[in-house]
Protein backbone atom coordinates (compact mmCIF):
# COMPACT_ATOMS: atom_id res chain seq x y z
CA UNK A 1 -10.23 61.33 -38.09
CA UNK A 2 -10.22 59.97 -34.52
CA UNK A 3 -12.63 57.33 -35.59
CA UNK A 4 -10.73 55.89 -38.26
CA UNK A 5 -7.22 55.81 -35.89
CA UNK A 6 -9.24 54.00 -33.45
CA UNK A 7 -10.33 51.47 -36.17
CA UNK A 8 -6.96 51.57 -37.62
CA UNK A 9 -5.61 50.43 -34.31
CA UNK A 10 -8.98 48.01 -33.55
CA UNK A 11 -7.64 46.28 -37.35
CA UNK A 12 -4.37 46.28 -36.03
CA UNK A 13 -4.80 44.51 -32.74
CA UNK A 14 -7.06 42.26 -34.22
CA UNK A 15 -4.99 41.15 -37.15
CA UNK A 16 -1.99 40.46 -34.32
CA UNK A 17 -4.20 38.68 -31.82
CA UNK A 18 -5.24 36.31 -34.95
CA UNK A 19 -1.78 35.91 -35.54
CA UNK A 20 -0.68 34.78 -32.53
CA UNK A 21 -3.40 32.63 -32.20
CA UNK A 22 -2.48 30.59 -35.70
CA UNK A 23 1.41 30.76 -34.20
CA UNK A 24 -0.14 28.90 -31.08
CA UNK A 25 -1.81 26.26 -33.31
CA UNK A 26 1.04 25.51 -35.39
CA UNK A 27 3.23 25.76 -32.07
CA UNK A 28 0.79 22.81 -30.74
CA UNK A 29 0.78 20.85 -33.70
CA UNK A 30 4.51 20.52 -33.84
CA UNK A 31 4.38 19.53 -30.33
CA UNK A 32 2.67 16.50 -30.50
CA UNK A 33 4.20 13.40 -29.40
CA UNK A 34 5.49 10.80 -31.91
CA UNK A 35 4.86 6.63 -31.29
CA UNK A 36 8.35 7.13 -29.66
CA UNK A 37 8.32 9.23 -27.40
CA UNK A 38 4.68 7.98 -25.95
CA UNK A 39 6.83 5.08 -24.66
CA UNK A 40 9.88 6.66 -22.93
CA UNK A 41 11.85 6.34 -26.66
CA UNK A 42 13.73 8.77 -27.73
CA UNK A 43 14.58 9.10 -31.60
CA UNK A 44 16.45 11.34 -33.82
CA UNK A 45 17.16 10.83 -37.28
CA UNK A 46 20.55 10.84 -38.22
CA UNK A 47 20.01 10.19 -42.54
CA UNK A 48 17.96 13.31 -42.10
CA UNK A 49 14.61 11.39 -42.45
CA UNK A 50 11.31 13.98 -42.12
CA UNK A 51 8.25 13.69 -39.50
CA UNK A 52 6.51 11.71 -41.92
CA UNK A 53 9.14 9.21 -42.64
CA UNK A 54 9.99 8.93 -39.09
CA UNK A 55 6.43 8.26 -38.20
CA UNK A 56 6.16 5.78 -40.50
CA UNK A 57 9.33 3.71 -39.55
CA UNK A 58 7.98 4.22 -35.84
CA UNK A 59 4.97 2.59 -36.89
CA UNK A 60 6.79 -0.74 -38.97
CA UNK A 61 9.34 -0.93 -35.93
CA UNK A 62 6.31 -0.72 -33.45
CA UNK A 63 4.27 -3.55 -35.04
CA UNK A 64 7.95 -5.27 -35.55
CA UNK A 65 9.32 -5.00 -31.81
CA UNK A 66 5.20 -6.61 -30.93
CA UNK A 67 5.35 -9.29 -33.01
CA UNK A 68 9.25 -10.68 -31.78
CA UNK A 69 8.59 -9.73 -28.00
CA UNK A 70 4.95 -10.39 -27.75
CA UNK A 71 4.54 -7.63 -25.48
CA UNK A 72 2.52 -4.40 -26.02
CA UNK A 73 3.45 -1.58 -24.39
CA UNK A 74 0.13 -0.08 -24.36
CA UNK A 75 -1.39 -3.22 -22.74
CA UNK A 76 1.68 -3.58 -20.58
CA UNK A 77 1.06 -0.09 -19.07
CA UNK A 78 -2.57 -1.38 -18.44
CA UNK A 79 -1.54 -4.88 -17.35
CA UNK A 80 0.94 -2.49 -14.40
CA UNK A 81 -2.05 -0.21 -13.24
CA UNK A 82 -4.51 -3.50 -12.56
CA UNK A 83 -1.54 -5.53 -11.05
CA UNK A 84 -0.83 -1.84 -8.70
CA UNK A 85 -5.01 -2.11 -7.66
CA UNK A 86 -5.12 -6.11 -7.21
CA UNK A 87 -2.25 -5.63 -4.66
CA UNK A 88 -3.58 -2.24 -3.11
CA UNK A 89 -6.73 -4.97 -2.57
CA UNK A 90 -4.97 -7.84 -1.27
CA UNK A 91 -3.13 -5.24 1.00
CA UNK A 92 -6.27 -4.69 2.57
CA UNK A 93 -7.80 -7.92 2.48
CA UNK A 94 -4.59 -8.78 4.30
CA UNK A 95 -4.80 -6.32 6.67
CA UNK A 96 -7.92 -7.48 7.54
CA UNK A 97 -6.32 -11.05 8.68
CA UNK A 98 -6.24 -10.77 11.85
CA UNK A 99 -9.56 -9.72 12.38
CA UNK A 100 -11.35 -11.55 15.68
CA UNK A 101 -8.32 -13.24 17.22
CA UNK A 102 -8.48 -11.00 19.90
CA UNK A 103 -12.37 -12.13 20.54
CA UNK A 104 -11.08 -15.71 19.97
CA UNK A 105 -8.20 -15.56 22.19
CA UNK A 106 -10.75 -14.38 25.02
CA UNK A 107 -12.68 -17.20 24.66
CA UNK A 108 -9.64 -19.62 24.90
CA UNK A 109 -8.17 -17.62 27.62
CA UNK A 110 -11.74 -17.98 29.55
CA UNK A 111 -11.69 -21.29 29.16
CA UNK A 112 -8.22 -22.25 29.87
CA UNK A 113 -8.35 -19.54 32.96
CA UNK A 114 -11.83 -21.32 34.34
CA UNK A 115 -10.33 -24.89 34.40
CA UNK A 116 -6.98 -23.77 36.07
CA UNK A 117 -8.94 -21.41 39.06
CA UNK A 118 -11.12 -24.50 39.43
CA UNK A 119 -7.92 -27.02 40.06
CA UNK A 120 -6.14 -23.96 41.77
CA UNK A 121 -8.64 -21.71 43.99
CA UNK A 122 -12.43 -23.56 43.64
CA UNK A 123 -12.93 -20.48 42.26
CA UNK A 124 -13.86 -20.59 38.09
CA UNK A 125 -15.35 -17.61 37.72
CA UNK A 126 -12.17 -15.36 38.32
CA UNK A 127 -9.32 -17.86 36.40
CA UNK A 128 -11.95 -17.26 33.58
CA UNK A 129 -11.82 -13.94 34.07
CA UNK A 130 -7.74 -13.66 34.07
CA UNK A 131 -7.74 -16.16 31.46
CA UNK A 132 -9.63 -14.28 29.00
CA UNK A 133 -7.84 -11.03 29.46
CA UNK A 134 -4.08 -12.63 28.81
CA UNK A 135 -6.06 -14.72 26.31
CA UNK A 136 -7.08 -11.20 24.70
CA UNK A 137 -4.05 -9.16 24.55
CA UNK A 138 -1.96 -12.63 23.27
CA UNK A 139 -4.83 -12.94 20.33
CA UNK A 140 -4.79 -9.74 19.30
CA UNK A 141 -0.72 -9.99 19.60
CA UNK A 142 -1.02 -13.24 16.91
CA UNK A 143 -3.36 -11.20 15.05
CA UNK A 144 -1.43 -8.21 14.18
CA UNK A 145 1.42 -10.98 13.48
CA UNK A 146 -0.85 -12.25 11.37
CA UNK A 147 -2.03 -9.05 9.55
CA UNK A 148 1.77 -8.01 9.07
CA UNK A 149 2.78 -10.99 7.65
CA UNK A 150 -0.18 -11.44 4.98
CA UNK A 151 0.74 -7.67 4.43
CA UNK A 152 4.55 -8.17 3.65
CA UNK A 153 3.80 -10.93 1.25
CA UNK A 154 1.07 -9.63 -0.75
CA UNK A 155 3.58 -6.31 -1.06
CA UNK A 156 6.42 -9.08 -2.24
CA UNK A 157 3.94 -10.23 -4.32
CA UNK A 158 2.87 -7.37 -5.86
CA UNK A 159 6.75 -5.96 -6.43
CA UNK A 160 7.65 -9.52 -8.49
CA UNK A 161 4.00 -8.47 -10.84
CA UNK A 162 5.61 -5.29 -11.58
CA UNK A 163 9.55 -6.25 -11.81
CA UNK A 164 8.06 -8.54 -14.33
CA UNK A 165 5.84 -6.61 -16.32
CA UNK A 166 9.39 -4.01 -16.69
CA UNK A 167 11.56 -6.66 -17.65
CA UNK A 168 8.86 -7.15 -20.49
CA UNK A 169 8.11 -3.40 -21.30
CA UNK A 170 12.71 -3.00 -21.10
CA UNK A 171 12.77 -5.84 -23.88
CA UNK A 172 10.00 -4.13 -26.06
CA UNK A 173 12.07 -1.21 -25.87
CA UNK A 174 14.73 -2.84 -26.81
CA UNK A 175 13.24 -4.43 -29.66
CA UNK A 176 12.11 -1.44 -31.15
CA UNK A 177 15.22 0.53 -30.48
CA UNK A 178 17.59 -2.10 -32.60
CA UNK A 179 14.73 -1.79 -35.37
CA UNK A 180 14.83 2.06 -35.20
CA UNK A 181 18.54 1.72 -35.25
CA UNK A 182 18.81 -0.32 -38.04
CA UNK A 183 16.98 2.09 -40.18
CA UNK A 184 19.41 4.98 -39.36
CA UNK A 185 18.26 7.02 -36.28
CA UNK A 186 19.85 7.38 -32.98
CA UNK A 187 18.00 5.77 -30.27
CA UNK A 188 17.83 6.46 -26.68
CA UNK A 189 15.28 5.33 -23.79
């Protein structure tokens, strides 16, 4: 008798646990994301339209919004992460623009420095020395300068690529929202 309770309750538990395991399926099926809502749209149907007529006028407005905007928004989100790594490049490239001024600032400072300590002091070898010093620190001053500046504008640069590629993902939207509108759904993004 103990041996058939225990199955009893084995059946039991296993016939729950198989339940809530087909619940969790049908939970995850019904949370899948529509065309919509992929793109930051938000769209209920006021006519009382089901999934599969929704999907379906998500689709028609989709292809509708690409062909009067000419912008994707799949290939716009692309377009926005290689514009976001050209400029994280150019940022260092940039960075990188001052490189040697300091070494070439010596050598002008040495030079400079030798020809004044030979009018000055008959004595070359030190101007060149003081000369190359100041002609260090004032390179590597006009390289920094240098690097910030490249910096800055490749970041300016970079913040124009992206306004731009909004202002054309904002007029998709758009698009697609009057479309979605005019076929009786409220629209939101």
């Amino acid at each position: 008798m103990k041996i058939m309770t225990s199955r009893a309750v084995f059946l039991f538990l296993a016939m729950v646990l198989a339940g809530g395991a087909t619940a969790q399926q049908t939970t995850t099926q019904t949370q899948q994301k529509t065309l919509a809502a992929t793109i930051d749209v938000y769209v209920f149907p006021t006519k009382g339209q089901d999934a599969a007529q929704q999907s379906q006028d998500e689709a028609a407005c989709y292809s509708w919004a690409v062909q009067n905007t000419g912008n994707d928004p799949f290939a716009l989100a692309q377009q926005a992460q290689q514009q976001a790594a050209q400029t994280e490049q150019a940022k260092q490239q940039a960075s990188q623009a001052g490189a040697g001024a300091g070494a070439r600032g010596a050598v002008g400072g040495a030079a400079a420095g030798a020809l004044i300590g030979e009018i000055a002091s008959n004595d070359p070898g030190r101007g060149a020395a003081y000369g190359a010093a100041a002609g260090l620190v004032a390179g590597r001053r006009r390289g920094r300068q240098a690097s910030a500046q490249a910096t800055k504008q490749v970041e300016q640069q970079g913040q124009q690529a992206q306004q731009a590629t909004a202002e054309q993902m904002q007029n998709f939207k758009k698009a697609f929202s009057v479309c979605l509108e005019a076929k009786d759904y409220l629209v939101k993004f």
